[in-house]
C-alpha atoms as a PDB file:
ATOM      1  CA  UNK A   1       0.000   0.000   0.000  1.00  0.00           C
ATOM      2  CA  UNK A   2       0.857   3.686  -1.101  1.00  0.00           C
ATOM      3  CA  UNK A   3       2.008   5.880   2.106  1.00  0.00           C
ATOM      4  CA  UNK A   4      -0.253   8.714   3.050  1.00  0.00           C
ATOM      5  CA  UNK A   5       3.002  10.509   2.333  1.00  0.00           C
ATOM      6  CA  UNK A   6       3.190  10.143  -1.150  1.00  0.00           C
ATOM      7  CA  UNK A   7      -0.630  10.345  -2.051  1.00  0.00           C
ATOM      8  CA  UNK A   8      -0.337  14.006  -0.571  1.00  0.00           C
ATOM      9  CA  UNK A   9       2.155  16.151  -2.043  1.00  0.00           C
ATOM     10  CA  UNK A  10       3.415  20.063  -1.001  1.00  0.00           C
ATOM     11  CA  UNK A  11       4.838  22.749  -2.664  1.00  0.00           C
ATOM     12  CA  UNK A  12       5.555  25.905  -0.410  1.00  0.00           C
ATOM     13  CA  UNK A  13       2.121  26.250   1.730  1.00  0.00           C
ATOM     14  CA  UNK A  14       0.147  24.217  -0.715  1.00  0.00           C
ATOM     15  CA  UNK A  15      -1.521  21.131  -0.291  1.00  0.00           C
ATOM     16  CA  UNK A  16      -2.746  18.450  -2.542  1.00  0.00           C
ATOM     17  CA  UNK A  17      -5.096  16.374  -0.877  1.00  0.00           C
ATOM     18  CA  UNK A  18      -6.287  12.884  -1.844  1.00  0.00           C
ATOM     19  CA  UNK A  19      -9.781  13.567  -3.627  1.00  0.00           C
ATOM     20  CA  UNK A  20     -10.370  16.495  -5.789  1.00  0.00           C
ATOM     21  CA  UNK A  21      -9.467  19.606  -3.197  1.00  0.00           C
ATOM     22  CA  UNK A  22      -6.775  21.891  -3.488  1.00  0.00           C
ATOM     23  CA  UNK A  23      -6.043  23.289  -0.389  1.00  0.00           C
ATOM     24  CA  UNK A  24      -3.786  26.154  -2.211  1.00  0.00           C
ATOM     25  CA  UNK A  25      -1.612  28.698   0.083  1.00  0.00           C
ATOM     26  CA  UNK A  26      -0.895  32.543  -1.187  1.00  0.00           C
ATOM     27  CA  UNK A  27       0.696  35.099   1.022  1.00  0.00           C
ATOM     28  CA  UNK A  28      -0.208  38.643  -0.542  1.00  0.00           C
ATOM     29  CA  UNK A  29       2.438  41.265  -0.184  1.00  0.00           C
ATOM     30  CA  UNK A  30      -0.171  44.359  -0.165  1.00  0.00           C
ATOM     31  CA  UNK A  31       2.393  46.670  -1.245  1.00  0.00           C
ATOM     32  CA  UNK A  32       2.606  48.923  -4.164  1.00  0.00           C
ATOM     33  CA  UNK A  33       6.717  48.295  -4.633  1.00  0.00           C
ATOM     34  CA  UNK A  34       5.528  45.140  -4.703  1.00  0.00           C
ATOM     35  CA  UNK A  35       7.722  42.033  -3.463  1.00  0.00           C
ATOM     36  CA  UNK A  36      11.576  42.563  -3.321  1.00  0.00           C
ATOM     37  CA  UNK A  37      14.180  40.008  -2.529  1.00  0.00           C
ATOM     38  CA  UNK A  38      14.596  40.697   0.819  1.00  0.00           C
ATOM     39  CA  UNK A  39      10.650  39.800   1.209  1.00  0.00           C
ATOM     40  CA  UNK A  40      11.292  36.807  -1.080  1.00  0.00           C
ATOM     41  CA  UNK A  41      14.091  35.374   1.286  1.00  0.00           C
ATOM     42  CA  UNK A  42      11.899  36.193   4.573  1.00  0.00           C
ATOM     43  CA  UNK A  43       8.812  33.869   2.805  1.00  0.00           C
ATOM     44  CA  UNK A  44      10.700  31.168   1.840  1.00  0.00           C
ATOM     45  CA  UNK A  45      11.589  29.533   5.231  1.00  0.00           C
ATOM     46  CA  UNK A  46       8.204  30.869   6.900  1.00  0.00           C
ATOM     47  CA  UNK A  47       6.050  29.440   4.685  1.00  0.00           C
ATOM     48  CA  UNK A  48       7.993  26.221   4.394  1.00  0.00           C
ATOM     49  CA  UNK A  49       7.142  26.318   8.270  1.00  0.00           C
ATOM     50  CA  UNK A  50       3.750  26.756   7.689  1.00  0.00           C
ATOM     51  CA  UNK A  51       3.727  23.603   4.821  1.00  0.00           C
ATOM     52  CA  UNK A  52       5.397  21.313   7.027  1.00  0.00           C
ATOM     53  CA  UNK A  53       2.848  21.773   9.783  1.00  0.00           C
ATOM     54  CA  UNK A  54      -0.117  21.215   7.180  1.00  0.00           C
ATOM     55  CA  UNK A  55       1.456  18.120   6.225  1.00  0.00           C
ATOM     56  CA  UNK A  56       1.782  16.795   9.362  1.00  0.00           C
ATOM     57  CA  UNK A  57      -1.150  17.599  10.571  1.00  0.00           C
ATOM     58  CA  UNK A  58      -3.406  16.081   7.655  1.00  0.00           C
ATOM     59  CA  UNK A  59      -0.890  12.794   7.667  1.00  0.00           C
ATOM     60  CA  UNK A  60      -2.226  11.885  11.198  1.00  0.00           C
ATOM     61  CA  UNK A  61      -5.968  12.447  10.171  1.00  0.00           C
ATOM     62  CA  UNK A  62      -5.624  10.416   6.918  1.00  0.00           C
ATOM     63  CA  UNK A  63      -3.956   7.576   9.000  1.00  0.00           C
ATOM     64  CA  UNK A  64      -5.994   7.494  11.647  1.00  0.00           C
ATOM     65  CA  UNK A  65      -8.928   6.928   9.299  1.00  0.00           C
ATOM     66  CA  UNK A  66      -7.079   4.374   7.002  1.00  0.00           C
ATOM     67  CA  UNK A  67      -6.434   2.110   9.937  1.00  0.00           C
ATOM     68  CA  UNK A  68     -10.256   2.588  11.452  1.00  0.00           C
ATOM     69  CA  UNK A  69     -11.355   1.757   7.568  1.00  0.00           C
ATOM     70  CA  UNK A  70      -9.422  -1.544   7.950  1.00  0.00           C
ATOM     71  CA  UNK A  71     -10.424  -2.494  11.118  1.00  0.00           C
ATOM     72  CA  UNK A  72     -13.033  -5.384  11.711  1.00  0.00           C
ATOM     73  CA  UNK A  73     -15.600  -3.043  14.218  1.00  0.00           C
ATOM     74  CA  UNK A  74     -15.763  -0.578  10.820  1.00  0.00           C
ATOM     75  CA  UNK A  75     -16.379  -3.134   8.684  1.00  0.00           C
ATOM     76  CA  UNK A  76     -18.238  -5.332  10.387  1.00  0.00           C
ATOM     77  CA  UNK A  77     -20.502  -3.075  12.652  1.00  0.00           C
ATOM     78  CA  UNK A  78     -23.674  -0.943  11.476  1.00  0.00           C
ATOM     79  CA  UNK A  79     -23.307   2.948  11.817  1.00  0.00           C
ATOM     80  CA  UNK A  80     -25.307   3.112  14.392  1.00  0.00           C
ATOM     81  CA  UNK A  81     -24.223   0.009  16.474  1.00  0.00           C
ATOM     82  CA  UNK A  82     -23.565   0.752  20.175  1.00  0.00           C
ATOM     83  CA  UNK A  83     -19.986  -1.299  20.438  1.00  0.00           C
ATOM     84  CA  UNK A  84     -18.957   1.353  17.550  1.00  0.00           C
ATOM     85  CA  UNK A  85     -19.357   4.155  19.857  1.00  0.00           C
ATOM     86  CA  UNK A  86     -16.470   4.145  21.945  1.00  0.00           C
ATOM     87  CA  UNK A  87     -14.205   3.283  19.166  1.00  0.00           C
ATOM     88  CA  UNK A  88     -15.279   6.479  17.635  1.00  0.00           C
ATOM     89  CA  UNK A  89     -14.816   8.795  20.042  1.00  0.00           C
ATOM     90  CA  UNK A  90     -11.357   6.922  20.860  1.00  0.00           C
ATOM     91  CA  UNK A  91     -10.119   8.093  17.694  1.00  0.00           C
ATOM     92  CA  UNK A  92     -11.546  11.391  17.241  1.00  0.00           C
ATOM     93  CA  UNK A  93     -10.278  12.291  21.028  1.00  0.00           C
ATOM     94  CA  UNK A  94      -6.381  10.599  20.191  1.00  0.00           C
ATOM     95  CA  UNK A  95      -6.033  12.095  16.546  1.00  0.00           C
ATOM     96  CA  UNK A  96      -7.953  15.756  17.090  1.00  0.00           C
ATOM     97  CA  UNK A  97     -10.991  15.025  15.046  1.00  0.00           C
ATOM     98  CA  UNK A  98     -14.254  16.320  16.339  1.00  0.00           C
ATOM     99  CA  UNK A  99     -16.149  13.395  15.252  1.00  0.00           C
ATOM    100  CA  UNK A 100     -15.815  10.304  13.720  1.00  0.00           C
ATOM    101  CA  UNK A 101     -18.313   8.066  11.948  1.00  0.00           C
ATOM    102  CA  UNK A 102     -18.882   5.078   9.991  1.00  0.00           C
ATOM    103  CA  UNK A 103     -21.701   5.698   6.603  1.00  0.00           C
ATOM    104  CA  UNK A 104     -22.758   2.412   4.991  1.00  0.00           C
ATOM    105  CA  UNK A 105     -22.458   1.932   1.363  1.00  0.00           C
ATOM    106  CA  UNK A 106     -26.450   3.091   1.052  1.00  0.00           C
ATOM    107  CA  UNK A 107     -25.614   6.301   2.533  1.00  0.00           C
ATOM    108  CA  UNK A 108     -26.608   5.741   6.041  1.00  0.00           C
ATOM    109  CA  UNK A 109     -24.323   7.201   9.127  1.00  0.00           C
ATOM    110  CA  UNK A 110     -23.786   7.113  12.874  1.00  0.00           C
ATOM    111  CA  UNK A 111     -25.491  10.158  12.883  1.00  0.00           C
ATOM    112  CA  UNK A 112     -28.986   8.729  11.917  1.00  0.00           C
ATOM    113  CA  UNK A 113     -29.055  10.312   8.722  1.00  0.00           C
ATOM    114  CA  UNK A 114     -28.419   9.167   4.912  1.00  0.00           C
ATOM    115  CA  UNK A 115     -26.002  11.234   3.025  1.00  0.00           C
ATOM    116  CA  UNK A 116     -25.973   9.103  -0.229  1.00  0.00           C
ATOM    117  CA  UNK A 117     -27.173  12.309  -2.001  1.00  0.00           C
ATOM    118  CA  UNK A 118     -24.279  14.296  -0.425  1.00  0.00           C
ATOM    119  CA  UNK A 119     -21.414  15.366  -3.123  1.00  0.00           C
ATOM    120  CA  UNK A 120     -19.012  13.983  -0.566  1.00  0.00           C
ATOM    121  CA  UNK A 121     -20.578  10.803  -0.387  1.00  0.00           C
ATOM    122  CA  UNK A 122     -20.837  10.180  -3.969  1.00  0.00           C
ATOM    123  CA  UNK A 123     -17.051  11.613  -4.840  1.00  0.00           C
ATOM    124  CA  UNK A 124     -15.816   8.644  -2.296  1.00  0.00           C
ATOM    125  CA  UNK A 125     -18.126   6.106  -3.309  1.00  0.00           C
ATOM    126  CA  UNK A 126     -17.506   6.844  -7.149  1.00  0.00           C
ATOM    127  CA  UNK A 127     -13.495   7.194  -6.693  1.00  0.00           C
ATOM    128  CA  UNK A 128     -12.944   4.661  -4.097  1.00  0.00           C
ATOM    129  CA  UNK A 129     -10.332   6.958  -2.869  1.00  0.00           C
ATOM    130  CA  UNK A 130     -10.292   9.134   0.368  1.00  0.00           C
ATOM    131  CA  UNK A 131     -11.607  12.502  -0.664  1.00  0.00           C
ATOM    132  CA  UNK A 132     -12.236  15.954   1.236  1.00  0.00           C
ATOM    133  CA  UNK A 133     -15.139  18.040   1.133  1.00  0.00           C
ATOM    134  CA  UNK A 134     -14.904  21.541   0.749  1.00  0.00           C
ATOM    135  CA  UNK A 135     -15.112  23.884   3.634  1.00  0.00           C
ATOM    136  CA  UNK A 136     -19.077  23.451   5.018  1.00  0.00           C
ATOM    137  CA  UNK A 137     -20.954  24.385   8.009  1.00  0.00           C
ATOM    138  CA  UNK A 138     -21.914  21.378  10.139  1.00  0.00           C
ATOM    139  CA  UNK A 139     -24.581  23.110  11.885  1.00  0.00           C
ATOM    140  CA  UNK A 140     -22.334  24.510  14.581  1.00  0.00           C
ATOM    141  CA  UNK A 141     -18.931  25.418  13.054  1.00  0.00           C
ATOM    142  CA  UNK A 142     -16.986  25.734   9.885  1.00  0.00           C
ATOM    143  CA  UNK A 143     -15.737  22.291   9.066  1.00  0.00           C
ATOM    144  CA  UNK A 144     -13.613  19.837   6.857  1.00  0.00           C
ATOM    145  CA  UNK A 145     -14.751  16.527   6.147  1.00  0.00           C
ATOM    146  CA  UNK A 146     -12.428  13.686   5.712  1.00  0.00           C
ATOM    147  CA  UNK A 147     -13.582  10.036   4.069  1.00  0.00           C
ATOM    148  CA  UNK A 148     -12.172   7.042   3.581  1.00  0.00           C
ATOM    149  CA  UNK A 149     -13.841   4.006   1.871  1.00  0.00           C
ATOM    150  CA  UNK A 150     -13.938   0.733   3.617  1.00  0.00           C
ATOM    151  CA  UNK A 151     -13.140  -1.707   0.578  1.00  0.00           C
ATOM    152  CA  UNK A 152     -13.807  -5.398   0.824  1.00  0.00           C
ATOM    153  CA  UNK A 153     -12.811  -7.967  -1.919  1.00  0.00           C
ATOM    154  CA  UNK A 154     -12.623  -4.710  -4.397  1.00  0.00           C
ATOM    155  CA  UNK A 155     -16.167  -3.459  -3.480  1.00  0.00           C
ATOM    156  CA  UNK A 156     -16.877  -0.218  -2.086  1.00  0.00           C
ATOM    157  CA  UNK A 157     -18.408  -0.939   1.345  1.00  0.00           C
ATOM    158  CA  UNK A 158     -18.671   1.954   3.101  1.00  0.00           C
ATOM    159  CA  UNK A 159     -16.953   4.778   4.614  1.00  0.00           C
ATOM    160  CA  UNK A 160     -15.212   6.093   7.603  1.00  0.00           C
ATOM    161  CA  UNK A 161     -15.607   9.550   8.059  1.00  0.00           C
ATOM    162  CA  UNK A 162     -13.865  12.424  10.279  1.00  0.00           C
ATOM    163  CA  UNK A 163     -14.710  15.908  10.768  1.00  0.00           C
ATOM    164  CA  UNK A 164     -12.032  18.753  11.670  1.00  0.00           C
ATOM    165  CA  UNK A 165     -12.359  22.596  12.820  1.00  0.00           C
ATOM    166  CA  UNK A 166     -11.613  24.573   9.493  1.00  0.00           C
ATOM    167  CA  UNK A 167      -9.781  26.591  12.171  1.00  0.00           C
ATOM    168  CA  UNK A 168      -6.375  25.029  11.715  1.00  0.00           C
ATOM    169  CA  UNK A 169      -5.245  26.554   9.116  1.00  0.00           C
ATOM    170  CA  UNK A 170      -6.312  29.764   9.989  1.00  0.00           C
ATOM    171  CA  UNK A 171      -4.440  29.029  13.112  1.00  0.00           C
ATOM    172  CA  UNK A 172      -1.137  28.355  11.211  1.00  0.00           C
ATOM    173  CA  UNK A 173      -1.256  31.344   9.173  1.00  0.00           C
ATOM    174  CA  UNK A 174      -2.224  33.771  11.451  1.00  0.00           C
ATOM    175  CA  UNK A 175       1.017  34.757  12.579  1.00  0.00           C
ATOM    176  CA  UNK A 176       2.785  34.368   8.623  1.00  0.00           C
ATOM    177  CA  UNK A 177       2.936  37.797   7.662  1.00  0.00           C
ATOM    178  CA  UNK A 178       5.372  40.425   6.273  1.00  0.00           C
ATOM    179  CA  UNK A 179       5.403  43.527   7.379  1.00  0.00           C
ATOM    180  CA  UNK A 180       2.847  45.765   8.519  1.00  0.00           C
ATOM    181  CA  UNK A 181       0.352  45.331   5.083  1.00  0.00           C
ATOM    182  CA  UNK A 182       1.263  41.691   4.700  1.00  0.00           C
ATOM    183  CA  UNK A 183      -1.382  39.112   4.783  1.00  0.00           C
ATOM    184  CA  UNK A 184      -1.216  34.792   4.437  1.00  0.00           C
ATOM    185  CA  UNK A 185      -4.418  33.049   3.795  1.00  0.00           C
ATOM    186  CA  UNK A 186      -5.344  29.782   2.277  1.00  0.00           C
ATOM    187  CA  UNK A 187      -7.315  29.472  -0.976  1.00  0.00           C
ATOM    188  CA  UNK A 188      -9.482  26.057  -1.718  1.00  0.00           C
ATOM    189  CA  UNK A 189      -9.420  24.836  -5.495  1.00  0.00           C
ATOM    190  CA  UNK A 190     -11.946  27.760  -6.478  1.00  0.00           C
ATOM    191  CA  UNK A 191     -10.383  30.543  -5.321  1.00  0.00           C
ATOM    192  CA  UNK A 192     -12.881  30.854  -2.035  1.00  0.00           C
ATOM    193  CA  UNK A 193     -10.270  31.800   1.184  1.00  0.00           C
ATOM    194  CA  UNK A 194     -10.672  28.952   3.493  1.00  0.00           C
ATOM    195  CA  UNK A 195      -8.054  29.955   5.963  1.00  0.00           C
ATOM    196  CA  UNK A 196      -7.675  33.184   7.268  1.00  0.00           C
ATOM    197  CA  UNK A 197      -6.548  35.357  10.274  1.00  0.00           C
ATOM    198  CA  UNK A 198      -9.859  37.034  10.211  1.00  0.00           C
ATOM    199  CA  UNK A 199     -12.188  34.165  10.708  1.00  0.00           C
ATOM    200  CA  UNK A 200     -14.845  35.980   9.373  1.00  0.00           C
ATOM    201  CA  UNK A 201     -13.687  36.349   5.917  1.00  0.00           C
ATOM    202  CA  UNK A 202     -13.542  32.502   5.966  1.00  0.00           C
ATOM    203  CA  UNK A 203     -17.227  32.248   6.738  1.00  0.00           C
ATOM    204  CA  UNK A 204     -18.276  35.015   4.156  1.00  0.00           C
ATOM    205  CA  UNK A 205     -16.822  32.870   1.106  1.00  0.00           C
ATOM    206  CA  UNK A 206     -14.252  35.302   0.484  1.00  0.00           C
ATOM    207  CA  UNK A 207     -13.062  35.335  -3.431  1.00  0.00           C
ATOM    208  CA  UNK A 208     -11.174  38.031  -4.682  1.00  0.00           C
ATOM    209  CA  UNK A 209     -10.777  36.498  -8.269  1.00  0.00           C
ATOM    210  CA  UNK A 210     -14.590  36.091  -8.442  1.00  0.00           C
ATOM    211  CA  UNK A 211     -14.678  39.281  -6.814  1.00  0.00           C
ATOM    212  CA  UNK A 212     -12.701  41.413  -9.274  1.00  0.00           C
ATOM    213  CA  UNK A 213     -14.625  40.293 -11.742  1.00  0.00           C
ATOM    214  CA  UNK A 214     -17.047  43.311 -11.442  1.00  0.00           C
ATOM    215  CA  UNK A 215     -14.917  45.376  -8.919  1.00  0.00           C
ATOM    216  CA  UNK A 216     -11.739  46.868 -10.098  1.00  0.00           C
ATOM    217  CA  UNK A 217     -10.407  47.703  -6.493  1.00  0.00           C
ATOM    218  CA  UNK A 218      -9.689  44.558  -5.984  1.00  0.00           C
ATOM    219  CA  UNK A 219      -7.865  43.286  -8.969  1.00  0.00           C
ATOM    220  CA  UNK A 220      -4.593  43.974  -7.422  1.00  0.00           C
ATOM    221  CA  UNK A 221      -5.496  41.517  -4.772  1.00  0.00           C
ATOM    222  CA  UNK A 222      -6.660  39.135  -6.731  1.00  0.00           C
ATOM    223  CA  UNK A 223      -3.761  39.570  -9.538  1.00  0.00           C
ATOM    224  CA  UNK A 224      -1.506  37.216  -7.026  1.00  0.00           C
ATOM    225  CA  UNK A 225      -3.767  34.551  -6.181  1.00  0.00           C
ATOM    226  CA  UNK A 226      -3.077  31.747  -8.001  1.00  0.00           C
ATOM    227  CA  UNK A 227      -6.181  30.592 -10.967  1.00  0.00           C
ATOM    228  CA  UNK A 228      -9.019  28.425  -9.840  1.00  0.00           C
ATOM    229  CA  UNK A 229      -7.794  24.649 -10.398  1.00  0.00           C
ATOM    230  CA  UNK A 230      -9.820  22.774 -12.229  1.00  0.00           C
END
């Protein structure tokens, strides 16, 4: 089996996860010399920092969820079952997830509720790959959701799920910054800011390339983020 390593690859502050997210980085130097080589030097090692603890971070959520997919209670036990229960929370408390789950290859969940219409469902279930939604609302707070199919005999059979606190990576790029106008935030495949020091532009939808689309002001701003990936 391929590591979790080498299914998720980073350049700088971006991450390619497993699925079809891009979890992009862009720190934007909000200065009209624009970036010299002093700046250029500074960046380098910071957001290298900033990479590294991405990485590590999303390494011990996609492992943790490999290993429950493999396990005999995933496989074996409905989503609901009451011997599941402390084997969730086990994992979700050890690993830093807020929840864990199991859905069943119709869509069903822990939670009581069928998701087989969910985008997120049907991307795992179609792919047979782990796979990461894009930044949601749970009900409560802005979340990621990780999924990884349980597989038996080459036929999808489910999935093990874990939700984590968006909040991360505005927590590791809240302190990248140069100077007093510079600003780090993390961009999803679309453009949409997904990790920022001011949580509230993550929970607007923040896109400056959509944005400057119809207001000039911004197009400076959105000039260095990077193009929506397809």
């Amino acid at each position: 089996m391929k590591s979790i390593k080498s299914k998720i690859q980073f350049s700088m502050l971006s991450v390619v996860l497993v699925g079809s997210i891009l979890i992009g980085v862009i720190t934007a130097i909000l200065n009209a010399r624009g970036i010299d080589e002093t700046m250029t030097k500074t960046l380098g090692p910071a957001t290298q920092m900033a990479a590294d603890a991405v990485e590590w971070r999303m390494n011990n959520y996609w492992t943790a969820l490999q290993e429950a997919a493999a396990s005999d209670i995933f496989r074996e036990s409905e989503p609901t079952a009451s011997e599941l229960v402390p084997v969730r929370d086990d994992i979700a408390s050890r690993n830093g997830f807020l929840y864990t789950g199991k859905m069943a290859a119709d869509g069903s969940s822990s939670t009581g509720y069928n998701y087989a219409e969910e985008d997120y469902f049907k991307q795992c279930k179609e792919t047979m790959k782990p796979y990461i939604s894009d930044i949601m609302n749970d009900g409560e707070q802005m979340i990621f959701l990780l999924e990884v199919p349980i597989i038996t005999d080459g036929r999808f059979d489910g999935i093990v799920y874990g939700g984590i606190d968006a909040d991360f990576l505005s927590d590791i790029v809240v302190n990248l910054a140069m100077g007093n106008d510079g600003v780090a935030y993390v961009l999803d495949n679309k453009g949409n800011v997904i990790g920022h020091r001011e949580r509230s532009v993550v929970e607007e939808g923040s896109n400056m390339i959509e944005a400057a689309k119809t207001d000039s002001s911004v197009a400076d701003v959105a000039a260095v983020n990077p193009f929506p990936v397809p």
